[in-house]
Every structure is written in structure tokens, then in C-alpha cells.
C-alpha atoms as a PDB file:
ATOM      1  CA  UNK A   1    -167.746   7.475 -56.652  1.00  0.00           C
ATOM      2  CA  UNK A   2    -170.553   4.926 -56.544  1.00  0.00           C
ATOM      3  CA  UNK A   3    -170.640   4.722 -52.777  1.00  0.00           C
ATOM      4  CA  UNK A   4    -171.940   8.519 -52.283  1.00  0.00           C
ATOM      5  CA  UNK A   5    -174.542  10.257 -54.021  1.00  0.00           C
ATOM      6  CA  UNK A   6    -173.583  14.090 -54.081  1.00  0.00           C
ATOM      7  CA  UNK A   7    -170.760  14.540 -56.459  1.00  0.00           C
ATOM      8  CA  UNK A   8    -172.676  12.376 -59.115  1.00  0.00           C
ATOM      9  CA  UNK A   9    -175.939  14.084 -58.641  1.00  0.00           C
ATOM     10  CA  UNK A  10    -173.957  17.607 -59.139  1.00  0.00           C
ATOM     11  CA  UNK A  11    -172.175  16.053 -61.695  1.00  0.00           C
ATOM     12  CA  UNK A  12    -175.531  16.018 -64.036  1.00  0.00           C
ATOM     13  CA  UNK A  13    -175.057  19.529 -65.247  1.00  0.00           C
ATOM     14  CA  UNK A  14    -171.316  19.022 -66.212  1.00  0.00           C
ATOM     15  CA  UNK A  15    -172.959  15.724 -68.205  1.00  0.00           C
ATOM     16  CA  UNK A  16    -175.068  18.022 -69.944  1.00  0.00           C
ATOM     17  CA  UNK A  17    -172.367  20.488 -70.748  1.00  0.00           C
ATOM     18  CA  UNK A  18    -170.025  18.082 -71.941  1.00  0.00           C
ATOM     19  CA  UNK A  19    -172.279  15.544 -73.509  1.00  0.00           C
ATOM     20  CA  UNK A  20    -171.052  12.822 -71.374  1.00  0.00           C
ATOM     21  CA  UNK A  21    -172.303   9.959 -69.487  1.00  0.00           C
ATOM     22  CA  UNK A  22    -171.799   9.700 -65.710  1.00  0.00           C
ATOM     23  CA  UNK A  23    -169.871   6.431 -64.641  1.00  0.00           C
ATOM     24  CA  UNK A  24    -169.508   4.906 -61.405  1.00  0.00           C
ATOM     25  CA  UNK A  25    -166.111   3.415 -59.761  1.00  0.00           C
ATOM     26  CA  UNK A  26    -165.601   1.926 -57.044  1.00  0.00           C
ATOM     27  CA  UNK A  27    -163.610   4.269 -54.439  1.00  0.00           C
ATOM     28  CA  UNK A  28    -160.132   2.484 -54.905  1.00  0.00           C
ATOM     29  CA  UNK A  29    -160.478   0.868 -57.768  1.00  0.00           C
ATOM     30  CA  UNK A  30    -161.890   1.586 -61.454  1.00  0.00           C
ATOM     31  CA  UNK A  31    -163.779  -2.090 -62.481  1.00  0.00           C
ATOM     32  CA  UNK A  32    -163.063  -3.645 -65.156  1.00  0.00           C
ATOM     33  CA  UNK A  33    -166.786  -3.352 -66.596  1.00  0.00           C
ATOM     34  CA  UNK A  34    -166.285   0.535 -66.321  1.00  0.00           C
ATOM     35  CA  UNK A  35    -163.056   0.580 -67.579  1.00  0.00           C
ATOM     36  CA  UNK A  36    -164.034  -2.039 -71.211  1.00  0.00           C
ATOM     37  CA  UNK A  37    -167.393   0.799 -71.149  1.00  0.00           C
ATOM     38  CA  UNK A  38    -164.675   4.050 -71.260  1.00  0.00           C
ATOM     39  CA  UNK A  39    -163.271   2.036 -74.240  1.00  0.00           C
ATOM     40  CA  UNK A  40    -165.841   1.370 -76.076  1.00  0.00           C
ATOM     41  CA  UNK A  41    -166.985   4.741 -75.682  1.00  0.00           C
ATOM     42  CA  UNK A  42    -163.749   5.482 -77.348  1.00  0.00           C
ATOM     43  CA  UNK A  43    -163.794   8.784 -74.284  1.00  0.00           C
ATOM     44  CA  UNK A  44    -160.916  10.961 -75.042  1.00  0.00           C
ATOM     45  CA  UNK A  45    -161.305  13.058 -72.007  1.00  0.00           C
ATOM     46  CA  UNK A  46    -162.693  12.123 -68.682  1.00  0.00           C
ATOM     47  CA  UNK A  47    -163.509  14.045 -65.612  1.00  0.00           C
ATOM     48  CA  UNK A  48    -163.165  12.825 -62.002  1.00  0.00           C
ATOM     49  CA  UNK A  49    -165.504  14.461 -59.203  1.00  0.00           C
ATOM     50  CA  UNK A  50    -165.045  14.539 -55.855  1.00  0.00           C
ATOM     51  CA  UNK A  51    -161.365  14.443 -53.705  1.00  0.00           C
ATOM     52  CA  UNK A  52    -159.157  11.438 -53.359  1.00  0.00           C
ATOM     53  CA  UNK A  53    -161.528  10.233 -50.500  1.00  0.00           C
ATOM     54  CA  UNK A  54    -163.858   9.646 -52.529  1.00  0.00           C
ATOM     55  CA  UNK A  55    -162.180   8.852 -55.948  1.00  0.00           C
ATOM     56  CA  UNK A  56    -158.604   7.311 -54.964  1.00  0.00           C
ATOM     57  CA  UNK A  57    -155.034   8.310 -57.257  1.00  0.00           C
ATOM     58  CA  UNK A  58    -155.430   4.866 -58.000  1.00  0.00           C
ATOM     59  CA  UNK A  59    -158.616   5.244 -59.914  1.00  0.00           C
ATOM     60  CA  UNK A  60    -157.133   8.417 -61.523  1.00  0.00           C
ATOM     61  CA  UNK A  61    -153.837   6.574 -62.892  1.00  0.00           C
ATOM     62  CA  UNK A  62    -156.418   3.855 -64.101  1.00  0.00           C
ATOM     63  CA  UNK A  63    -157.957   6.505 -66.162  1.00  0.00           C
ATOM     64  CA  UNK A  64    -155.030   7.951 -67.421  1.00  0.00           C
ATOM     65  CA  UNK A  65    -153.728   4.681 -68.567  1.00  0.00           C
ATOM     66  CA  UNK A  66    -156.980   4.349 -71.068  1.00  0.00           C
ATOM     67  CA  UNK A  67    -157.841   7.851 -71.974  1.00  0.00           C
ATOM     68  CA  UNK A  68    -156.310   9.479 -74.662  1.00  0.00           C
ATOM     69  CA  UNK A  69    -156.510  13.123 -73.935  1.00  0.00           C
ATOM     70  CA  UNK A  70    -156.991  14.883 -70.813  1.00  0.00           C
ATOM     71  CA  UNK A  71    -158.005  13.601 -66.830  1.00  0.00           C
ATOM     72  CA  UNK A  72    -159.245  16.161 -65.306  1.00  0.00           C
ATOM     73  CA  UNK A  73    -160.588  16.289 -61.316  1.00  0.00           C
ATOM     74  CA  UNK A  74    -163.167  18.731 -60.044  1.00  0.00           C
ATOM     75  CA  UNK A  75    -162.597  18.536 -56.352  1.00  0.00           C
ATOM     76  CA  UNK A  76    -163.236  20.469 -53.417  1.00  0.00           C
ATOM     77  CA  UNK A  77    -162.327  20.099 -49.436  1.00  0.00           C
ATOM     78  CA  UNK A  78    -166.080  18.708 -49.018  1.00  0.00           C
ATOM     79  CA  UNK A  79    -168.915  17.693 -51.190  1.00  0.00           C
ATOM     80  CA  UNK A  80    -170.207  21.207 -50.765  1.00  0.00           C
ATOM     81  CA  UNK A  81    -166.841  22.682 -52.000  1.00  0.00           C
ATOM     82  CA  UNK A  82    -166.936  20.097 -54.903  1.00  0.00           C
ATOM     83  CA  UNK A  83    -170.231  21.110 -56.081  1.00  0.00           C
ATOM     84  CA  UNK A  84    -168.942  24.473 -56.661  1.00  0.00           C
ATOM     85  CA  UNK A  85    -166.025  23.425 -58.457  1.00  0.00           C
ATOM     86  CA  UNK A  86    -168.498  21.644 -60.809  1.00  0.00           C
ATOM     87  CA  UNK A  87    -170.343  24.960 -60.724  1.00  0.00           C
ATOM     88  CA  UNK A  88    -167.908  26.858 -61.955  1.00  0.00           C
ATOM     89  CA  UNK A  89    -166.660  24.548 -64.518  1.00  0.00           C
ATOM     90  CA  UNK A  90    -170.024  23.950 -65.800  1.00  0.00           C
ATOM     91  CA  UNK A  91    -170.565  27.709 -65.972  1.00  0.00           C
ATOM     92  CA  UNK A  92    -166.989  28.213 -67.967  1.00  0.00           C
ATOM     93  CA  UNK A  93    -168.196  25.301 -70.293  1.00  0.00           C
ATOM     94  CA  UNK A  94    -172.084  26.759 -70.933  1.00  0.00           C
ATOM     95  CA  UNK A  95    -170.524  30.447 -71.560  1.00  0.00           C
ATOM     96  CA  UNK A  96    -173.008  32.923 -72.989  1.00  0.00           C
ATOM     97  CA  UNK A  97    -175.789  29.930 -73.563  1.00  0.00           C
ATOM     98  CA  UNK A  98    -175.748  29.446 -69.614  1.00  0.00           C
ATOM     99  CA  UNK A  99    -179.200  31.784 -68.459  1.00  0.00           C
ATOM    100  CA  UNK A 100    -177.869  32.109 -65.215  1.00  0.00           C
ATOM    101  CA  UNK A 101    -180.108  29.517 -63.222  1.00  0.00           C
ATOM    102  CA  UNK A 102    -179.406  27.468 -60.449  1.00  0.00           C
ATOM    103  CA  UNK A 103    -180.472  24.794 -58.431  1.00  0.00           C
ATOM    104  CA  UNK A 104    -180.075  24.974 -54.943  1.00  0.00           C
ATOM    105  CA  UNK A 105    -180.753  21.287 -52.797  1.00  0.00           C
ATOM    106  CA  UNK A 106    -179.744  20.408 -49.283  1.00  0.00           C
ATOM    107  CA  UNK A 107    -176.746  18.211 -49.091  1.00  0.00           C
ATOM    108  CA  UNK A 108    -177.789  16.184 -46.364  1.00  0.00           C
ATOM    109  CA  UNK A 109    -180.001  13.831 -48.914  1.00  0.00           C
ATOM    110  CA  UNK A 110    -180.345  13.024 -52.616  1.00  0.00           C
ATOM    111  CA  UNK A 111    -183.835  13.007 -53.173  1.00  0.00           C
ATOM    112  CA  UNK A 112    -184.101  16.853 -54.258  1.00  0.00           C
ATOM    113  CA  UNK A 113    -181.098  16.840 -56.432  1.00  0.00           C
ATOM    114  CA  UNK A 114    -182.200  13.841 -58.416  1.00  0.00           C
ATOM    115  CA  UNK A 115    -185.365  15.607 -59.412  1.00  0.00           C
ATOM    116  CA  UNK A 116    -183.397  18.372 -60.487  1.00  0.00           C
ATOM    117  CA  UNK A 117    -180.674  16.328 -62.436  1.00  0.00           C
ATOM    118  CA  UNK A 118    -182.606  16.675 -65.634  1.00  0.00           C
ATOM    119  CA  UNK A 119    -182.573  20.228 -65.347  1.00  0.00           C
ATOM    120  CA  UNK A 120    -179.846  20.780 -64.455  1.00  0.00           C
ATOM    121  CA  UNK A 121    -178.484  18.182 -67.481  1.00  0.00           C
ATOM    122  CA  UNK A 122    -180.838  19.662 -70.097  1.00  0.00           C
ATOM    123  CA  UNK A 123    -180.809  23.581 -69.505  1.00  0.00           C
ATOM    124  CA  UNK A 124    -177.250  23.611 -68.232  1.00  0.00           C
ATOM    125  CA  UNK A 125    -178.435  24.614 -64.650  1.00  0.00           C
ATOM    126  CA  UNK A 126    -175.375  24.095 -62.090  1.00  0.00           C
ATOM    127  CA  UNK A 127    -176.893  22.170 -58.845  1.00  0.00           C
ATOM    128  CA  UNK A 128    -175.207  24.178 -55.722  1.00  0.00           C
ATOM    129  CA  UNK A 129    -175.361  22.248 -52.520  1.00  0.00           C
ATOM    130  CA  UNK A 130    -176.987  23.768 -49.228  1.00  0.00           C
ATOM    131  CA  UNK A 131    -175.739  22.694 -45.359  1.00  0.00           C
ATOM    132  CA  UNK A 132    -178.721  21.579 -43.780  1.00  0.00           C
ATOM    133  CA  UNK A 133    -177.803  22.836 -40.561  1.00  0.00           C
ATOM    134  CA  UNK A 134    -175.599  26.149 -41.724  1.00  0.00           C
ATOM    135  CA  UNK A 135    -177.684  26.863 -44.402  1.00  0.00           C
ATOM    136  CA  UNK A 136    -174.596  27.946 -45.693  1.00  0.00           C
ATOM    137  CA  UNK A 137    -174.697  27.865 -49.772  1.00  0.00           C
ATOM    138  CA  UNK A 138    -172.235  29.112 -52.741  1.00  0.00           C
ATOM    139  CA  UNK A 139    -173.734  31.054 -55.236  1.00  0.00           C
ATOM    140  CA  UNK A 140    -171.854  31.674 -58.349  1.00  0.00           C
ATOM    141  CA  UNK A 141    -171.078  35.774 -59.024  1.00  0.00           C
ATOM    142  CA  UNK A 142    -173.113  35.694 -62.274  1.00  0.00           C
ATOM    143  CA  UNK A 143    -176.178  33.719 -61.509  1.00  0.00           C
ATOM    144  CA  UNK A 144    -179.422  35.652 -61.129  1.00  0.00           C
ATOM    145  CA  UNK A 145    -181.998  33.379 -60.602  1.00  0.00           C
ATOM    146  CA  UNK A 146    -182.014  30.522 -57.891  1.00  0.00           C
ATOM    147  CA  UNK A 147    -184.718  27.532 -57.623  1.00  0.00           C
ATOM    148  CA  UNK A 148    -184.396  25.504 -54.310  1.00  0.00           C
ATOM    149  CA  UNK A 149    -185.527  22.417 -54.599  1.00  0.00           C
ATOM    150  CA  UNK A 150    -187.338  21.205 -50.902  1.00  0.00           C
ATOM    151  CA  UNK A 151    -189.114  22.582 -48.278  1.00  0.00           C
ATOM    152  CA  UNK A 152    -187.545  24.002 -44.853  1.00  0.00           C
ATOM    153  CA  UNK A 153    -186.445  20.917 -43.609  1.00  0.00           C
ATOM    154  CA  UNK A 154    -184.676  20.188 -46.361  1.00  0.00           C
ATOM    155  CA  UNK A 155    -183.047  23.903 -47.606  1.00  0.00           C
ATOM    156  CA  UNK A 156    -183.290  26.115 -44.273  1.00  0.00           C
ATOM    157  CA  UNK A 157    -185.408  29.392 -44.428  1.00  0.00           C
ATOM    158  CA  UNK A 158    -182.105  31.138 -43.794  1.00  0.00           C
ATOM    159  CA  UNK A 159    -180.635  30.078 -46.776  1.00  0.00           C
ATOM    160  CA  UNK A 160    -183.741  31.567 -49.093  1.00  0.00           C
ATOM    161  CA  UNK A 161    -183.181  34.469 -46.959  1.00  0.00           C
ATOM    162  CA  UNK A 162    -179.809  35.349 -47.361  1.00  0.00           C
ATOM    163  CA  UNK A 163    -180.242  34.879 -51.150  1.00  0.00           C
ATOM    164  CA  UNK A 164    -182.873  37.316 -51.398  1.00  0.00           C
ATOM    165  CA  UNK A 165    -181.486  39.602 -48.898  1.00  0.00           C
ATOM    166  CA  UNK A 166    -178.085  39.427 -50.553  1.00  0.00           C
ATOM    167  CA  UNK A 167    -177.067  38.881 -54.156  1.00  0.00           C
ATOM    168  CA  UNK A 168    -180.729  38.162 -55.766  1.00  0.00           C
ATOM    169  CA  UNK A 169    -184.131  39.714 -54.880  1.00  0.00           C
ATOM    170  CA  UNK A 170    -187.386  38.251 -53.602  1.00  0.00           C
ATOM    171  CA  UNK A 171    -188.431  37.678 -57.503  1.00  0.00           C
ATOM    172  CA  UNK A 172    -185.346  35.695 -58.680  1.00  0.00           C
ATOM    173  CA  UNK A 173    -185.465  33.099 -55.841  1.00  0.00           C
ATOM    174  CA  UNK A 174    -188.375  30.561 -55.869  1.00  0.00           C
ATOM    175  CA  UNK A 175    -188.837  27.528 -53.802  1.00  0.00           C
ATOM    176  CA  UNK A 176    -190.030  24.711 -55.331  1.00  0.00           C
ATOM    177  CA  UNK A 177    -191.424  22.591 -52.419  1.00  0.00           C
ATOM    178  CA  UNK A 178    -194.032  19.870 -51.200  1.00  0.00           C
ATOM    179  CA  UNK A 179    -195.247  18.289 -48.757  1.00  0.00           C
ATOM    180  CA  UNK A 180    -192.969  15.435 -49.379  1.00  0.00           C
ATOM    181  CA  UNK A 181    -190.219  14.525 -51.731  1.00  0.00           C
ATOM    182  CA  UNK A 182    -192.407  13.351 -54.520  1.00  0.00           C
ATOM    183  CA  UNK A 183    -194.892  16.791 -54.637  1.00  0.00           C
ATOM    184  CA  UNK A 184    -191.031  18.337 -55.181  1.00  0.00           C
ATOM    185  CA  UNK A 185    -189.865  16.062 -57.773  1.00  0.00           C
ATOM    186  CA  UNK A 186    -193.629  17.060 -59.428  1.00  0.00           C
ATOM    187  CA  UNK A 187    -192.864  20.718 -59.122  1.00  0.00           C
ATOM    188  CA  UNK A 188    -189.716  20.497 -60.313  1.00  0.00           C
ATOM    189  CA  UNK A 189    -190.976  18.371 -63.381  1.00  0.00           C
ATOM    190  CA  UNK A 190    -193.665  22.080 -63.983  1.00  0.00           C
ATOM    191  CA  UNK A 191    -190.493  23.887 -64.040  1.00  0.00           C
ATOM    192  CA  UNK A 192    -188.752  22.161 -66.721  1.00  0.00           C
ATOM    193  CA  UNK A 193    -192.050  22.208 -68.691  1.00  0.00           C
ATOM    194  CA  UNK A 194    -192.292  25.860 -68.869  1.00  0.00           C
ATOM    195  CA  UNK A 195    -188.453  25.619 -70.740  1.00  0.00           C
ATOM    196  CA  UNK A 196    -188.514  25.542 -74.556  1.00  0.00           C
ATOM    197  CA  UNK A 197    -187.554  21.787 -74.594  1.00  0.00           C
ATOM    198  CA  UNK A 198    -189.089  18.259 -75.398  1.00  0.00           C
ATOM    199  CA  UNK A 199    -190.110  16.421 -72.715  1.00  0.00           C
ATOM    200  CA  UNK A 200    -189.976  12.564 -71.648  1.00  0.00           C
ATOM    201  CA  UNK A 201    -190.875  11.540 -68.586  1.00  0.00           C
ATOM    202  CA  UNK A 202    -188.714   8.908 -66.065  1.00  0.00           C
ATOM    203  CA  UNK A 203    -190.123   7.240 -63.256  1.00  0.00           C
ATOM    204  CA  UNK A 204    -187.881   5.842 -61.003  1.00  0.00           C
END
């Protein structure tokens, strides 16, 4: 959906999997423009993310109508439950080249998970979603190592806590934090330079 952020943000990794561009529709209705792009893409497959709330049955017969192959929807009960249906999915997808990294960043605002969209696009790191008042966060059975991406306010000290105390150890969970969203989006930007990859910058 273009009217919410979360499902396309956590959507980046499953772009990176698939080689795919992300495209926006409108809730109830796939536009035109999106629709004459999907064709001249020639897409034979196409992935919706997010419930029927947020991407109607309408939209999804509008795909099927133009795409070849396959429509398939990664949904859960809530955009924290559809991030980890991406999660998975990406995971399946990456197989043995997946490293086992993921991005943790709070779901109550995009700022975090944008700066960790590249990484998450270019090393095939899933982007989990955190409740900023829970804390609550799903972490995959096989992953063993966790960056979260924000300070306190954003990711909530229980949440580092319960990953270190639970599945992962002190050493394979590191929070990538500053003072404000754009020290993050820096420190994120340090951790995809120490990957083996080229890097371009974007400034947005």
C-alpha cells in the first residue's frame, strides 16, 4: 500500500531476494500508471504485502488479470505479523546464502527501517518489526545475529534484553543508535560498509 509505510519498508529485503522493484497502489484500487509499469516490466510474478486492509481483493484480481504467473500475498493479522511473514519468506528465498542477520526497528515510525532498507535489500537481511510499547518482537528460529536500529525510545531496552537473555547472547545483538534519527541512519550506513559490497550513497 502507498498510504502506510511498514509493509513496504519490510518489503526491501524480499526486493532484494527476488530482484524486484517495490510498487505502490492505492488501497482499493491498482492505478493505471502502476498497472502500464507491471507491463512493461513484463513481471511474471508479483507479490502483495500486507492484509486486505491494506491491499484490497480488488487490487489482487487487478494483478491477476495482468500477471502471467503467480500472485502471491504475504500477510499477517498486523503489520508486525506481516513483517514476519516477509521474514520467513525472505529467509526460504535467501536459503544457505542468508548469514542469519536481522534488523530489528520499532514499528511505531519509519525512519529506522528506511536506513536499514539497503541492508536489508543488499545482504538479504529480513527487517523484523518491534512494538514500541510491548517491546514484543519475532525473531526467526535460525537467525543468530540481531542489529536494532534506534535508541530506547525507539526499540525498548526490554526488547534488546529478551534477545540476549533468550535466543542470542550479549555478542550477537548490537544496537545501532544515535542521538537522533540521522546519527542512526549514519551508523547503520558503518554497518553496511564493513560488508564485502560496493557502496553508493543516497541522500534523501
Amino acid at each position: 500500500t502507498g498510504a502506510n509505510w511498514p509493509d513496504a519498508m519490510c518489503g526491501s529485503a524480499l526486493a532484494g531476494a527476488v530482484a524486484g522493484p517495490i510498487l505502490l497502489t492505492r488501497p482499493g484500487t491498482l492505478p493505471d500508471i502502476v498497472k502500464a509499469e507491471i507491463t512493461r516490466l513484463g513481471a511474471d510474478n508479483a507479490y502483495i504485502l500486507g492484509g486486505t486492509g491494506a491491499v484490497s481483493a480488488s487490487v489482487e484480481d487487478a494483478l491477476e488479470a495482468i500477471i502471467s504467473g503467480e500472485v502471491n500475498r504475504l500477510a499477517g493479522a498486523t503489520r508486525y505479523g506481516t513483517a514476519r511473514a516477509i521474514a520467513d519468506h525472505v529467509i526460504m528465498l535467501e536459503g544457505g546464502l542468508w548469514d542469519g542477520t536481522v534488523l530489528v526497528a520499532t514499528g511505531g515510525n519509519f525512519a529506522d527501517s528506511l536506513a536499514g532498507a539497503p541492508l536489508a535489500s543488499g545482504l538479504g537481511w529480513p527487517i523484523v518489526l518491534a512494538s514500541p510499547s510491548s517491546g514484543d518482537v519475532y525473531l526467526p528460529d535460525e537467525a543468530g545475529m540481531a542489529y536494532i536500529l534506534g535508541g530506547t525510545g525507539a526499540v525498548p531496552a526490554a526488547t534488546e534484553t529478551t534477545l540476549k537473555n533468550g535466543p542470542l547472547s550479549n555478542q550477537d545483538v548490537v544496537r545501532l543508535a544515535g542521538a537522533t534519527r540521522y546519527d542512526t541512519a549514519a551508523m547503520a550506513a558503518q554497518a553496511w560498509s564493513m560488508a564485502p559490497v560496493t557502496t553508493t550513497v543516497s541522500v534523501l
